[in-house]
C-alpha atoms as a PDB file:
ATOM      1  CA  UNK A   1       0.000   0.000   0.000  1.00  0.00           C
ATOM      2  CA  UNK A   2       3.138   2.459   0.755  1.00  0.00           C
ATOM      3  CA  UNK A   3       4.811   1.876  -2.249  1.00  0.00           C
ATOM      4  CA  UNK A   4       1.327   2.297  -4.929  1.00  0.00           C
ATOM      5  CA  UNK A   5       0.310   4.373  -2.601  1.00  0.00           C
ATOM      6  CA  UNK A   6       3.594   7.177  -3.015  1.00  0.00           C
ATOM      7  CA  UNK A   7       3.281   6.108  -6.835  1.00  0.00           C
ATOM      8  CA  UNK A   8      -0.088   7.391  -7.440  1.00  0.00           C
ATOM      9  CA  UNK A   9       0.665  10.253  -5.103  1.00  0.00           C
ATOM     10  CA  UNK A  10       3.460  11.508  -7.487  1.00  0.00           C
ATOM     11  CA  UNK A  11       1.860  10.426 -10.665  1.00  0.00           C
ATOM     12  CA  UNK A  12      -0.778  12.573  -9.943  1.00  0.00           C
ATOM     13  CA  UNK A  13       1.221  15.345  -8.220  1.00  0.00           C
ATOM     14  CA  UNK A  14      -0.597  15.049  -5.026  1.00  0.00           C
ATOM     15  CA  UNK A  15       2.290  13.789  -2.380  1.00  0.00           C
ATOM     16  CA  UNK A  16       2.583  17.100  -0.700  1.00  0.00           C
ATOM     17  CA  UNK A  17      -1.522  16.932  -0.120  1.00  0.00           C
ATOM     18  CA  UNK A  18      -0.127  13.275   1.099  1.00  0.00           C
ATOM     19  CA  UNK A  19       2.781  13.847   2.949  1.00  0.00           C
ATOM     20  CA  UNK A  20       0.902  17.201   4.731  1.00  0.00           C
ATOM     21  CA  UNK A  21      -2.004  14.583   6.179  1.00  0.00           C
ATOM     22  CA  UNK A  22      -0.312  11.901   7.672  1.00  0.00           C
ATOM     23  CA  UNK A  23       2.593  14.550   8.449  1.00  0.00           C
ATOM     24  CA  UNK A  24      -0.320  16.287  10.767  1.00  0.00           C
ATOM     25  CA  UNK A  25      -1.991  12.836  11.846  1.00  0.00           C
ATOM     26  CA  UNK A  26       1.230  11.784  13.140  1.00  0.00           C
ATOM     27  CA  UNK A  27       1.844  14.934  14.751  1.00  0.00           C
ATOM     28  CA  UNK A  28      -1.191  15.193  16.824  1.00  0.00           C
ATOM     29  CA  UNK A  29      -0.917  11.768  17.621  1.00  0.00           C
ATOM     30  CA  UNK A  30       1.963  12.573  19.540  1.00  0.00           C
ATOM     31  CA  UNK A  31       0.897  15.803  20.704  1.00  0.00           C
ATOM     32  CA  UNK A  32      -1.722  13.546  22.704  1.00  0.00           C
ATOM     33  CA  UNK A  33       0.790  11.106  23.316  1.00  0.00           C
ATOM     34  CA  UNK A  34       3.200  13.781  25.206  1.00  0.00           C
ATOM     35  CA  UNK A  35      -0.036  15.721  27.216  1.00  0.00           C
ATOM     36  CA  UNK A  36      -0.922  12.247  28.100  1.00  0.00           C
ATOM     37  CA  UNK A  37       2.121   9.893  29.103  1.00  0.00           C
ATOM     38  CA  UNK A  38       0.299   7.369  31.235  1.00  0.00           C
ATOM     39  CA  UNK A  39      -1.536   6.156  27.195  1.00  0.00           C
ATOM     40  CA  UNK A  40      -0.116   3.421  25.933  1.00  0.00           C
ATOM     41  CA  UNK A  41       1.650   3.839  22.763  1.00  0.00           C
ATOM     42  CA  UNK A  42      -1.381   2.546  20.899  1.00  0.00           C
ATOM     43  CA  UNK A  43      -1.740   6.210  19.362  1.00  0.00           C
ATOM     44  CA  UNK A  44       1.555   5.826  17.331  1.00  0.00           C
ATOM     45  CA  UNK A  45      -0.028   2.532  15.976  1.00  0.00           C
ATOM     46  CA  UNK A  46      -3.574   4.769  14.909  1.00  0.00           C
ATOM     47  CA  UNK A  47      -0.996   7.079  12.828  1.00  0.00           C
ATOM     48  CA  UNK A  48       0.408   4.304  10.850  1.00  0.00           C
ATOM     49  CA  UNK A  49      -2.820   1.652  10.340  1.00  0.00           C
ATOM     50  CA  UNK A  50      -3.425   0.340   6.931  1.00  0.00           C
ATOM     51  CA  UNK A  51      -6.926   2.817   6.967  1.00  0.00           C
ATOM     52  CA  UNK A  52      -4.956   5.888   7.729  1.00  0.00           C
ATOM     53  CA  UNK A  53      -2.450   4.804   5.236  1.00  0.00           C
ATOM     54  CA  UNK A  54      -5.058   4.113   2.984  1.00  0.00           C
ATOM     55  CA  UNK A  55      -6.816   7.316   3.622  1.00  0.00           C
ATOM     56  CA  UNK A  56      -3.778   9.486   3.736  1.00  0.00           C
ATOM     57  CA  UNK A  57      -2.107   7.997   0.245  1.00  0.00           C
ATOM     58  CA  UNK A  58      -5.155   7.120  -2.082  1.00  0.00           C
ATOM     59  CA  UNK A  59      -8.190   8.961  -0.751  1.00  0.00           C
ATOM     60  CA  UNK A  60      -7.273  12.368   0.498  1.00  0.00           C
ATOM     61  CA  UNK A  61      -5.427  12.572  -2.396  1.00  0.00           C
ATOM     62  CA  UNK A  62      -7.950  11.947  -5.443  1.00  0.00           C
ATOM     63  CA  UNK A  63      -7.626  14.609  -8.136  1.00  0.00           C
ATOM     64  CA  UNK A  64     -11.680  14.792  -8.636  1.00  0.00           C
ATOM     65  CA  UNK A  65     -12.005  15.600  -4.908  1.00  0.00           C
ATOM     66  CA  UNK A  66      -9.378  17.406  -3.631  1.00  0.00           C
ATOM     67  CA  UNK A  67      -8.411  20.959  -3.974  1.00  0.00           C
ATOM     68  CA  UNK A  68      -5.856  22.114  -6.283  1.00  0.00           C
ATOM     69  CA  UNK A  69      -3.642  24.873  -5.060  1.00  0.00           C
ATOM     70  CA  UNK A  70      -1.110  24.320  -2.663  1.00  0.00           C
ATOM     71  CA  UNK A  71      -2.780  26.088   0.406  1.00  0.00           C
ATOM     72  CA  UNK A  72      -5.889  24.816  -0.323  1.00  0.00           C
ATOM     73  CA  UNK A  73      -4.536  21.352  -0.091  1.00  0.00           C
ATOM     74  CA  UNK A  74      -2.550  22.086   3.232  1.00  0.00           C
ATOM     75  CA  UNK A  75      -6.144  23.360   4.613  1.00  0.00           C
ATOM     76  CA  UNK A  76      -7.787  20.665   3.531  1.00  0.00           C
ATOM     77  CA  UNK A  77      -5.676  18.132   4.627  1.00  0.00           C
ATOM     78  CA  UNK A  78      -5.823  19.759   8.607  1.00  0.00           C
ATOM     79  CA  UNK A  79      -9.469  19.486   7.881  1.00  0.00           C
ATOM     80  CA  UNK A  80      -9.543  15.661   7.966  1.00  0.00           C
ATOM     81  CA  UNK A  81      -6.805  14.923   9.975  1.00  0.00           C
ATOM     82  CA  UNK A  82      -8.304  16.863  12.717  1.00  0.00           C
ATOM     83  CA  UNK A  83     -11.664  15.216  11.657  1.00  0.00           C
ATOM     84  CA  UNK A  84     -10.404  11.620  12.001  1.00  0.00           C
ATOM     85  CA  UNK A  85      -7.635  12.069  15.028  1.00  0.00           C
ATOM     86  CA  UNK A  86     -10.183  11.941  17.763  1.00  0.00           C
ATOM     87  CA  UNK A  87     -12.502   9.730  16.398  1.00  0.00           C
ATOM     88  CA  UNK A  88      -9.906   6.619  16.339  1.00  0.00           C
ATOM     89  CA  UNK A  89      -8.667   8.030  19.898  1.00  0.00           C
ATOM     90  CA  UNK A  90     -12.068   6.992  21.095  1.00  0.00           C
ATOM     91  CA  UNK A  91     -11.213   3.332  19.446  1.00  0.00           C
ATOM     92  CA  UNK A  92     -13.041   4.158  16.052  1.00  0.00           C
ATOM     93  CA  UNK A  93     -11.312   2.715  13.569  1.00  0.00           C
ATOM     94  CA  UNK A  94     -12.884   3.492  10.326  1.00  0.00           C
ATOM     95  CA  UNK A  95     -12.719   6.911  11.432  1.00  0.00           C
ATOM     96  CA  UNK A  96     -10.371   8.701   8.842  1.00  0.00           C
ATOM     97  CA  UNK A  97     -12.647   7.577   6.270  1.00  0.00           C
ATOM     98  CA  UNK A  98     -15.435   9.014   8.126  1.00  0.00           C
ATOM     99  CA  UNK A  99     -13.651  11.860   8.719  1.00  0.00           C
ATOM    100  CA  UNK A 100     -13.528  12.435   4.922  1.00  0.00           C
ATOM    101  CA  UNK A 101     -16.573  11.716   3.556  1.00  0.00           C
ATOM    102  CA  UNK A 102     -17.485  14.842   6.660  1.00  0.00           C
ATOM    103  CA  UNK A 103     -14.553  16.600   4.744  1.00  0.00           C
ATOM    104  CA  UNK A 104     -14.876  16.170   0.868  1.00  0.00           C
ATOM    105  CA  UNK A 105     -17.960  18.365   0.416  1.00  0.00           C
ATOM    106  CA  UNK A 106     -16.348  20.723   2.204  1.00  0.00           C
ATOM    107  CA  UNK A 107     -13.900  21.272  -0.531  1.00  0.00           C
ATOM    108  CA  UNK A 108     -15.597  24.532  -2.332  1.00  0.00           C
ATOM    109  CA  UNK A 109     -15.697  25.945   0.781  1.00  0.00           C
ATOM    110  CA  UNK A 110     -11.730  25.275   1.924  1.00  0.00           C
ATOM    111  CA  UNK A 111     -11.171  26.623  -1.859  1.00  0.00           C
ATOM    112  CA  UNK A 112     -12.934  29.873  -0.571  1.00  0.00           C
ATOM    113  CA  UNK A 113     -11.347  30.364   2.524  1.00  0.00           C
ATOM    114  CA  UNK A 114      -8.117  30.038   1.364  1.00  0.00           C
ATOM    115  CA  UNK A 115      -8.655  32.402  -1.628  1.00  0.00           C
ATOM    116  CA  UNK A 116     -10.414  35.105   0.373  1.00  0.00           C
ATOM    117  CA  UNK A 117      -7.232  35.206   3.145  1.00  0.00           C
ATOM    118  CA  UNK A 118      -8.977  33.781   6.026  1.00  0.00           C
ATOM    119  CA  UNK A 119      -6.779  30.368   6.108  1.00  0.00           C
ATOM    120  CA  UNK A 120      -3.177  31.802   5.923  1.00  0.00           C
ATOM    121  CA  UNK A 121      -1.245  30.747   3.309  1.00  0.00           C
ATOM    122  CA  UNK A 122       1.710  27.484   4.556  1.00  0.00           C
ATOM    123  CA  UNK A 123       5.120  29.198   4.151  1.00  0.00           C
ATOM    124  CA  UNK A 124       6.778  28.623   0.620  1.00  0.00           C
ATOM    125  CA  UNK A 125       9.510  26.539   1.616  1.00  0.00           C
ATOM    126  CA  UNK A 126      11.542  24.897  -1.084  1.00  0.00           C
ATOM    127  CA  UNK A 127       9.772  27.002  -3.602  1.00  0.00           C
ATOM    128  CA  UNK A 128      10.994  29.679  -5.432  1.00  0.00           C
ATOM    129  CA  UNK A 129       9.685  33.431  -5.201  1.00  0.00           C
ATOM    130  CA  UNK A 130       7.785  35.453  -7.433  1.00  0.00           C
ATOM    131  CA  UNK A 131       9.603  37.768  -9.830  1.00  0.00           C
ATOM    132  CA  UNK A 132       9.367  41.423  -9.249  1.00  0.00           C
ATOM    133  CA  UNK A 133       8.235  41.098  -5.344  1.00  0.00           C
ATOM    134  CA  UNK A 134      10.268  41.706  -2.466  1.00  0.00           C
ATOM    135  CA  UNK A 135      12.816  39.380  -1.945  1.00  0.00           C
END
């Protein structure tokens, strides 16, 4: 599943929208993990199931559903993780596909956010500036 997974990701240049969702999946997983140290470690095992890999790699990422600009797709991305995090902390575990059938009509509206300024924009690392702007 990892390795068809990252292939269809970069075929269809959606890894960043990937890489961004279980990125933030993983990292509140272990944001609960450190405010709550007498858990068992069974959160780092949520971040990496077959679902969430599943989720993360072939269903977040589907061209027809998604958004297409970068900071749309970091928005949407938060979106569901933070839609399917608490849901398998409470032993769901179907709940990152839940999470983004909540999340997928919800894609105009992440679209309009982002273009209207009230998501900020993720910093442009690794990418290069526009011509003629401050540098």
């Amino acid at each position: 599943m990892l390795l068809f997974g990252t292939i269809a990701t970069l075929r269809a240049k959606r890894f960043a929208l990937a890489a961004t969702y279980l990125g933030l999946s993983y990292a509140v997983y272990l944001g609960f993990r450190l405010c709550q140290p007498h858990t068992s470690n069974a959160a780092f095992l949520w971040a990496f199931s077959p679902v969430n890999v599943m989720v993360g790699l072939l269903a977040v990422t589907d061209p027809a559903t998604s958004p297409k600009g970068f900071a749309s797709q970091a928005a949407y991305a938060a979106l569901v993780a933070l839609l399917a995090v608490p849901g398998t902390l409470h032993g769901n575990p179907e709940a990152p596909v839940f999470a983004l059938l909540v999340a997928a009509p919800q894609r105009h509206a992440v679209e309009w956010a982002v273009a209207k300024g009230m998501v900020p924009a993720p910093p442009m690392v690794g990418r290069a500036r526009p011509r003629g702007g401050v540098p």
